[in-house]
Protein backbone atom coordinates (compact mmCIF):
# COMPACT_ATOMS: atom_id res chain seq x y z
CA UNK A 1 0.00 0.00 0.00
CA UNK A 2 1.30 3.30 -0.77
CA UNK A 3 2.39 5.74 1.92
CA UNK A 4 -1.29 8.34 0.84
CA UNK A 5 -3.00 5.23 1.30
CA UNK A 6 -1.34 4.31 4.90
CA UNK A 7 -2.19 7.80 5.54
CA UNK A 8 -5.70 8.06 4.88
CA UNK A 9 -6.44 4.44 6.80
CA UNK A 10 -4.52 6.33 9.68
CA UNK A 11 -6.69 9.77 9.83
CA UNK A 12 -10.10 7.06 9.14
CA UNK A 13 -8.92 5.53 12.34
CA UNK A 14 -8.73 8.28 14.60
CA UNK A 15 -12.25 9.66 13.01
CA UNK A 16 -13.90 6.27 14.18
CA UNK A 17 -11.97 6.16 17.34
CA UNK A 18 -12.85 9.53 18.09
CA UNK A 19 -16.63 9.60 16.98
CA UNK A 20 -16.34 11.93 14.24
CA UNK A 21 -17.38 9.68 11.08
CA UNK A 22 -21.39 10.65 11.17
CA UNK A 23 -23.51 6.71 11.10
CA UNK A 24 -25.69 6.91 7.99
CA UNK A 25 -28.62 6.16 8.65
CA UNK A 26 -30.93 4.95 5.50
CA UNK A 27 -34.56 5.51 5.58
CA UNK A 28 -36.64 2.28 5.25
CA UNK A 29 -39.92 1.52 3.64
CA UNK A 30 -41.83 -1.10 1.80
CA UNK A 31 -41.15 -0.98 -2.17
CA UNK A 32 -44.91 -0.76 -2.55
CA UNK A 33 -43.99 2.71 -1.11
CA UNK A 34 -43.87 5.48 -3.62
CA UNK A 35 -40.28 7.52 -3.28
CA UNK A 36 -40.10 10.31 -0.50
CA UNK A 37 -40.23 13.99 -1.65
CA UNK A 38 -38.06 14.59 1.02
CA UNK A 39 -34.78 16.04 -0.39
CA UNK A 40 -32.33 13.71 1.70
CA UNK A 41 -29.57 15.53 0.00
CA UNK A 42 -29.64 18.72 1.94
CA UNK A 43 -30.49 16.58 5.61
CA UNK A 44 -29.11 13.30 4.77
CA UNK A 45 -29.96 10.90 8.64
CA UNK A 46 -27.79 10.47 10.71
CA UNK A 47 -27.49 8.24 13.95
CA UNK A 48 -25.98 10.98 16.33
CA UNK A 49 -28.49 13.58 14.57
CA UNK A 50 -31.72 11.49 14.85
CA UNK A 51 -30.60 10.79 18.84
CA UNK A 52 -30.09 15.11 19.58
CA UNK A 53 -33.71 15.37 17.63
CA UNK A 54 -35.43 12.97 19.36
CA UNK A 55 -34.54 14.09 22.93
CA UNK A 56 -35.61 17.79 21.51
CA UNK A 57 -38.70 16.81 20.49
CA UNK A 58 -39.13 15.53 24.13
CA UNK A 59 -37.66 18.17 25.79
CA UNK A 60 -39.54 21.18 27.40
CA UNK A 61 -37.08 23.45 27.56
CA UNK A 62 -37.98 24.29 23.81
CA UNK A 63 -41.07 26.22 25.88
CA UNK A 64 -41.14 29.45 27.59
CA UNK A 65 -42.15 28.27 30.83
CA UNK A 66 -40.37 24.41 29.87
CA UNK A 67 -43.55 22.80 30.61
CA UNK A 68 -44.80 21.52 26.97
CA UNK A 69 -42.26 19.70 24.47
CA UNK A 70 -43.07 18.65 21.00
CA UNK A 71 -44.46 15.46 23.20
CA UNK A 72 -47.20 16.69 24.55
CA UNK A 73 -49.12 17.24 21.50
CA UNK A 74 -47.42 14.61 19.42
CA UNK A 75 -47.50 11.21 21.99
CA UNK A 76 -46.61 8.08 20.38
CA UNK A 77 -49.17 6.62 21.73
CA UNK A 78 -51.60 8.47 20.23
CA UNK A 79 -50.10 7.63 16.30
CA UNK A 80 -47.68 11.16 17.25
CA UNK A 81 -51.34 13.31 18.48
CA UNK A 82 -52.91 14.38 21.61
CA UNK A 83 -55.23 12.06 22.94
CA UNK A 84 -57.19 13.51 25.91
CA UNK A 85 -58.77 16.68 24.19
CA UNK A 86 -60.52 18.47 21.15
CA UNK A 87 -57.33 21.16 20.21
CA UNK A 88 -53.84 21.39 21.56
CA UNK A 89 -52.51 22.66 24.43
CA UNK A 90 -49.68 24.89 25.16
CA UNK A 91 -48.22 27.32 27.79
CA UNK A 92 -50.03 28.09 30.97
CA UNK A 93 -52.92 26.13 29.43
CA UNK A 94 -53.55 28.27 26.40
CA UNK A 95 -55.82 26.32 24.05
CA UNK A 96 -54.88 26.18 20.31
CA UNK A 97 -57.09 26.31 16.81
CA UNK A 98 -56.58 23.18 16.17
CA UNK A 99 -56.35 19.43 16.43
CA UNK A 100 -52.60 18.29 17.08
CA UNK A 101 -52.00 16.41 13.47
CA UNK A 102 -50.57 12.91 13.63
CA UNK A 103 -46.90 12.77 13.00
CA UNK A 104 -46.07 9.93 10.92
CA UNK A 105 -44.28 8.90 7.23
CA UNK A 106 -43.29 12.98 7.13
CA UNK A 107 -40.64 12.11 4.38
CA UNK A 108 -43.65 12.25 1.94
CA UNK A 109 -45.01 15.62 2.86
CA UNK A 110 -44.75 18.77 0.58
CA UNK A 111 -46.86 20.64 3.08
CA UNK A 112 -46.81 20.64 6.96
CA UNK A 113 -50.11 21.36 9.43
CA UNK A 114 -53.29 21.26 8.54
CA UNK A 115 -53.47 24.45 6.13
CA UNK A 116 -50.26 23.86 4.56
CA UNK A 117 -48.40 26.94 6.01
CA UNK A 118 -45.10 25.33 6.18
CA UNK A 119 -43.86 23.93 3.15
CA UNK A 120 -40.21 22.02 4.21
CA UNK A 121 -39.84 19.60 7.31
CA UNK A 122 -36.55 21.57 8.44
CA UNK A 123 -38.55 24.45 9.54
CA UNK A 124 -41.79 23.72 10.85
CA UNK A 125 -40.21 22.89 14.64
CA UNK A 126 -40.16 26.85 14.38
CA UNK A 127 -44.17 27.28 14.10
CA UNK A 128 -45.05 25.78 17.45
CA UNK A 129 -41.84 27.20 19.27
CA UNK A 130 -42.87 31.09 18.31
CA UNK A 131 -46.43 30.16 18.49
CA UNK A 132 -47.91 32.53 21.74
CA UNK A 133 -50.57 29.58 21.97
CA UNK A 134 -47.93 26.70 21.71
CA UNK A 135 -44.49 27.17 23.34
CA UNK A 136 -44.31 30.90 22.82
CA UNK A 137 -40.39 30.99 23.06
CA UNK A 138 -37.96 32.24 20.24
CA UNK A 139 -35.17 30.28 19.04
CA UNK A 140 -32.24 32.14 19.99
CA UNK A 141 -33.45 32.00 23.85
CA UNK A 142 -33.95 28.24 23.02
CA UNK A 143 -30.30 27.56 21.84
CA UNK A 144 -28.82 29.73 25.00
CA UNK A 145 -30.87 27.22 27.10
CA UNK A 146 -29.61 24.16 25.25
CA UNK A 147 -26.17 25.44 25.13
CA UNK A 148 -25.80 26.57 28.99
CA UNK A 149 -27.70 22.34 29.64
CA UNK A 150 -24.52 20.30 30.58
CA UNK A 151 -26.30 17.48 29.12
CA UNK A 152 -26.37 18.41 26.23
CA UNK A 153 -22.52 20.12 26.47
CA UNK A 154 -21.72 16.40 26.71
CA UNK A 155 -23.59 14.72 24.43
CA UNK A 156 -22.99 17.38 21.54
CA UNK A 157 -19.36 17.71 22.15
CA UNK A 158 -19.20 13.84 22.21
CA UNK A 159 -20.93 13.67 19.25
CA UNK A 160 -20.11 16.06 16.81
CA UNK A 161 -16.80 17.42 18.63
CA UNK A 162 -18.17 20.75 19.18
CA UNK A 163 -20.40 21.75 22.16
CA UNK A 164 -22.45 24.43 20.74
CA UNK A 165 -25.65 23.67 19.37
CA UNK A 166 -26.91 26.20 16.12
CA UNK A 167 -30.03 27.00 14.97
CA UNK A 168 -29.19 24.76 11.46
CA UNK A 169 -28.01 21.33 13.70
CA UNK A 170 -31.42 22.07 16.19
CA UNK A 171 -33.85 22.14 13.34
CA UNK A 172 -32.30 19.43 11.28
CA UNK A 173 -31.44 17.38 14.10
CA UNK A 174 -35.91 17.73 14.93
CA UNK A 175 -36.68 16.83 11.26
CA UNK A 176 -34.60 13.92 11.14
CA UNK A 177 -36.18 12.38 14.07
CA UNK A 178 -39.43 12.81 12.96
CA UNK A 179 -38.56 11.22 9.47
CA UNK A 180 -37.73 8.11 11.20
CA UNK A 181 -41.35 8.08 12.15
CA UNK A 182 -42.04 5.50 9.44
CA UNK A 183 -45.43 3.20 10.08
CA UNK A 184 -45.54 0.34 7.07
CA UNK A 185 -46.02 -2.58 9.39
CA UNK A 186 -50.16 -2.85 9.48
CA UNK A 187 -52.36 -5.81 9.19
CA UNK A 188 -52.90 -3.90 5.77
CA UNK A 189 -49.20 -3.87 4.98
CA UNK A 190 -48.80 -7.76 6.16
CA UNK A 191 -51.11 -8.47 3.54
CA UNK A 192 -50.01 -5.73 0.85
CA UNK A 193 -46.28 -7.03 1.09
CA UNK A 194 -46.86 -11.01 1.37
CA UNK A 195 -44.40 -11.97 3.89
CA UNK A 196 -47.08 -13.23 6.15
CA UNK A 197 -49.53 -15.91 5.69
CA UNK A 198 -52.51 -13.37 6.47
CA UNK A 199 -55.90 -12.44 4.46
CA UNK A 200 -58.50 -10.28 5.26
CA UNK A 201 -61.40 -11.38 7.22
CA UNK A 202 -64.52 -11.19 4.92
CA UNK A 203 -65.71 -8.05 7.06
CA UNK A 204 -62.48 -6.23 6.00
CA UNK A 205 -62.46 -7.47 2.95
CA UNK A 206 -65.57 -5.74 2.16
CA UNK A 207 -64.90 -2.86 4.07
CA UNK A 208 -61.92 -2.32 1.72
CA UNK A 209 -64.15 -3.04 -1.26
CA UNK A 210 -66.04 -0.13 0.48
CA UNK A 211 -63.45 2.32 0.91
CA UNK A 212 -62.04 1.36 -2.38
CA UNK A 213 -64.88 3.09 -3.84
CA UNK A 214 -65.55 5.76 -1.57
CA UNK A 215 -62.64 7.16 0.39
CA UNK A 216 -59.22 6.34 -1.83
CA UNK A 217 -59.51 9.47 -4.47
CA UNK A 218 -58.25 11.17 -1.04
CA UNK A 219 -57.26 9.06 1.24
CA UNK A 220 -55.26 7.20 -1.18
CA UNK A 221 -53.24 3.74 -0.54
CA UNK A 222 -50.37 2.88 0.21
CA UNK A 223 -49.93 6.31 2.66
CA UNK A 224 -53.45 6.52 2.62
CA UNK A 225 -53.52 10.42 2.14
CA UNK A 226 -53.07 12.08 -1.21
CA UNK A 227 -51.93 15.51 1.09
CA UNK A 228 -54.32 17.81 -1.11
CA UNK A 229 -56.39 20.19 0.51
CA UNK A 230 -59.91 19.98 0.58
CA UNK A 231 -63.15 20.44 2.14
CA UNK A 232 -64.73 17.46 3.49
CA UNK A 233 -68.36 19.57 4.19
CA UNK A 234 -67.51 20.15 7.46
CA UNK A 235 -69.75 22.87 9.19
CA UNK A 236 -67.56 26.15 10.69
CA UNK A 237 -66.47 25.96 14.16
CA UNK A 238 -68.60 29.39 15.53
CA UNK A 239 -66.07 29.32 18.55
CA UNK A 240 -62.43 29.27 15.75
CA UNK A 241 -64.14 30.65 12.37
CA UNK A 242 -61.37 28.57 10.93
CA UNK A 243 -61.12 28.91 7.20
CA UNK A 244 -57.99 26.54 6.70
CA UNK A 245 -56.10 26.82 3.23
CA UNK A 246 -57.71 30.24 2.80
CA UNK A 247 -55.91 31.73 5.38
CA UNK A 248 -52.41 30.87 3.91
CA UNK A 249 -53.23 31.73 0.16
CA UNK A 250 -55.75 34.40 0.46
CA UNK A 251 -57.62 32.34 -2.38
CA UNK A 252 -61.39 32.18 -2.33
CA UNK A 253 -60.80 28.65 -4.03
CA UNK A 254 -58.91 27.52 -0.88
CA UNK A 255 -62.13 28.42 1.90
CA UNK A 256 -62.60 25.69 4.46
CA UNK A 257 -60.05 23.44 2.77
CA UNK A 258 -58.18 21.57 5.16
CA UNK A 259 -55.08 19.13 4.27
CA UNK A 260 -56.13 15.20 3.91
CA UNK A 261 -54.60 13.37 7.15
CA UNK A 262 -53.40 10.06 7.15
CA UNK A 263 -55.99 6.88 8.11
CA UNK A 264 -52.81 4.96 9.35
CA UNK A 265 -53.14 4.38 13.18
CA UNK A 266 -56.72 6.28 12.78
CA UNK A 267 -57.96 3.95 15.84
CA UNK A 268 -55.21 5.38 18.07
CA UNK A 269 -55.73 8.93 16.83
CA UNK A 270 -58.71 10.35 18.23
CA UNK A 271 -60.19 12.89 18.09
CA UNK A 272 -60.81 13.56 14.79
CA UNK A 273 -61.09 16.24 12.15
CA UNK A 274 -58.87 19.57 12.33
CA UNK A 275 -60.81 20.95 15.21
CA UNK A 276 -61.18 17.73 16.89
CA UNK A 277 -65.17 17.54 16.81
CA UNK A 278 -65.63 14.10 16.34
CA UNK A 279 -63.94 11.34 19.57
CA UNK A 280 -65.81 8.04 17.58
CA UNK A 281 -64.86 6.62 14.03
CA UNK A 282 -68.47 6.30 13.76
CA UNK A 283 -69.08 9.87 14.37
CA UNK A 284 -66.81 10.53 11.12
CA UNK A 285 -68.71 8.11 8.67
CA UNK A 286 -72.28 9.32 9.77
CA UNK A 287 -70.98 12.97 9.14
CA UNK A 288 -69.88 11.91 5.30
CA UNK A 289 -73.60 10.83 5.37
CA UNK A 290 -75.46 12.68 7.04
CA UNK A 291 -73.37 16.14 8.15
CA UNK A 292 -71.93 17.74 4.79
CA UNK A 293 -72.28 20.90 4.71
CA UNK A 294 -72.62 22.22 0.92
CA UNK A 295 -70.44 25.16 0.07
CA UNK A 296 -68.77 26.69 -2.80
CA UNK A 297 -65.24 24.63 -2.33
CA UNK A 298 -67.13 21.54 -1.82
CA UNK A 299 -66.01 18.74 -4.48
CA UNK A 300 -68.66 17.13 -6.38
CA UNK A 301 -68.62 13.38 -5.24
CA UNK A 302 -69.59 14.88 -1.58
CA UNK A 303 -72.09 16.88 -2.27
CA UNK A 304 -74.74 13.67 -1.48
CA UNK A 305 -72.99 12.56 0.92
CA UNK A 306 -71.28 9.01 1.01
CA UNK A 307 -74.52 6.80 1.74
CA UNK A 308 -73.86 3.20 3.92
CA UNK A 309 -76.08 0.65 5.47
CA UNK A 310 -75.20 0.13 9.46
CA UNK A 311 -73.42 -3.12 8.65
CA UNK A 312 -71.13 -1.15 5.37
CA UNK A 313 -70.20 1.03 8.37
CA UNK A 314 -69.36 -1.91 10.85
CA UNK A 315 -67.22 -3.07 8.01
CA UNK A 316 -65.65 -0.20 6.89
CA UNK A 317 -64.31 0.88 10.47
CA UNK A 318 -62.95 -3.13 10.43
CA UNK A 319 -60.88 -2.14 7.29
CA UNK A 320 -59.78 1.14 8.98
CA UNK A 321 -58.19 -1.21 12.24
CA UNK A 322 -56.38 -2.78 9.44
CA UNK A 323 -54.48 0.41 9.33
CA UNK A 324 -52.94 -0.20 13.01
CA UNK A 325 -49.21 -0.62 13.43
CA UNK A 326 -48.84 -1.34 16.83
CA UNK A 327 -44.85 -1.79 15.88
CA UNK A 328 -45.08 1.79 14.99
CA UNK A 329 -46.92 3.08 18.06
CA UNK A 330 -44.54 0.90 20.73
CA UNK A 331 -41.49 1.48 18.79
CA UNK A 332 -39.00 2.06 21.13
CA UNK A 333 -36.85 3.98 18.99
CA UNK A 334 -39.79 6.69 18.98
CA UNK A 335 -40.11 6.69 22.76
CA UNK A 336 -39.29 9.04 25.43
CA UNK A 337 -35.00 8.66 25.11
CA UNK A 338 -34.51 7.84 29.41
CA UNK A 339 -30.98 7.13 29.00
CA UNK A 340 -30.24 10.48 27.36
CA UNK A 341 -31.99 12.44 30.22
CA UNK A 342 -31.18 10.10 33.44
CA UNK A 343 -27.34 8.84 32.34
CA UNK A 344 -24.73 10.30 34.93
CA UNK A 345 -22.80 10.92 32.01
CA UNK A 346 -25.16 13.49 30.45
CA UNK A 347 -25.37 14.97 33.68
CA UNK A 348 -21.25 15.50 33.71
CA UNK A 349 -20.24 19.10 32.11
């Protein structure tokens, strides 16, 4: 081997030794999967990068008060949602507009939150952090907490050689995390994918047939959201006057549109809808036939509702639990990241 060669081994050596050769991380999916409009080339993941995001997003020192973290509206538990109540919650219990969205197979998002008002993963983190009904901090007060925490002195300077965390590493570091948050391991995907020996029951069966017909021009498979904006007839809150899209564009064409969520995990997302009206699956389907509301930026195929017998509706909601990836909810990767805040060695400056 020639002496450049010797050389370069030597300097790889010392990187690894030392921690500073960044683990790739790659992002895995089913092939059934269509490719990620995520632009990996400007964020590609990273081990040490996904574990400073993920004990942000936990962390409520991102808050004014450091009582909420990204957590408390986004549990994994709850498919990456609040649970326990209609709209989200923030600092010294100021109620928010709207219904905490599910976080969950983000790499194929163009636009973030319900009304599309952030259009790239990297900088969304900053719409609930300067939100006065959300965390109601600013950024650069943020990163003098995070930099003065000798927890995460230690962890940064052990993992990236440099204890000062920047506004660029914080947001990246939160988007990466939350890009992990990949759910592809479903009854539904089981049977999509073949590598189990599992069918549908005929209940689901037809209950797919069902939603097949009525639900996949928007809700469309494999992600089960096409992420367009539209409005699903939904009457307007008199206590938010929420006009969704509209309020972003300013376009009369965009009033009461609202951007299609996900149906994975729907049975561990409740409540429903953007404002949270609706705690049942049940309550949903009877509004699609029963509850539209007909308005100018109401598509055509709604505008009579979506008509079911009792039983279609018993055996649509068994398709929808088809949709559960209790992998994805449990995941221990997603969890809360105890070792990084109860290790004596994060506690060392």
């Amino acid at each position: 081997m020639s002496k450049s060669g010797i050389l370069i081994l030597a300097i790889l050596s010392i990187c690894f030794a030392f921690g500073w050769m960044e683990d790739k991380v790659k992002l895995v999916y089913p092939t059934y999967f269509p490719s990620p409009t995520y632009n990996f080339e400007s964020n590609s993941l990273e081990s040490n990068k996904i574990e400073l995001g993920r004990a942000l997003f936990y962390d409520p020192i991102l808050s004014a008060d450091s009582t909420i973290s990204c957590a408390s509206c986004h549990s994994p538990y709850s498919a990456f949602t609040h649970g326990d109540h209609a709209l989200s919650h923030g600092i010294h219990d100021r109620i928010g507009r709207r219904n905490s969205p599910a976080l969950m197979n983000l790499a194929w998002m163009r636009e973030l939150m319900w009304d599309g008002a952030v259009n790239h993963l990297d900088m969304q983190a900053l719409a609930p952090l300067h939100s006065e009904s959300e965390m109601a901090e600013d950024i650069s007060n943020v990163l003098l907490k995070i930099n003065r925490n000798p927890r995460y002195k230690a962890f940064l300077f052990e993992a990236f050689q440099d204890s000062t965390l920047d506004s660029e590493l914080f947001l990246k570091s939160i988007a990466q995390f939350e890009l992990t948050l990949i759910s592809s391991n479903s009854k539904y995907d089981k049977i999509k994918s073949g590598t189990e020996n599992l069918a549908f029951t005929a209940q689901e069966e037809n209950g797919y047939q069902l939603f097949k017909t009525h639900c996949n021009s928007c809700h469309t498979e494999p992600l089960f959201s096409n992420y367009s904006f539209q409005n699903n007839g939904l009457s307007l809150n008199p206590e938010i006057q929420d006009l969704g899209r509209f309020e972003i564009t300013q376009n009369e064409s965009d009033t009461r549109k609202f951007k299609v969520p996900t149906l994975r995990n729907i049975e561990f997302s409740s409540p429903y809808m953007h404002d949270g009206r609706f705690k049942k699956l049940s309550e949903v389907i009877d509004h699609y036939s029963e509850g539209i509301e007909v308005t100018k930026t109401l598509g055509e195929e709604l505008k009579n509702g979506i008509k079911l017998s009792s039983n279609e509706e018993v055996d649509l909601i068994a398709f929808l639990l088809t949709l559960s990836d209790k992998d994805f909810i449990f995941n221990p990767k997603h969890s809360f990241p105890r070792d990084f805040f109860f290790s004596d060695a994060r506690d060392k400056p």
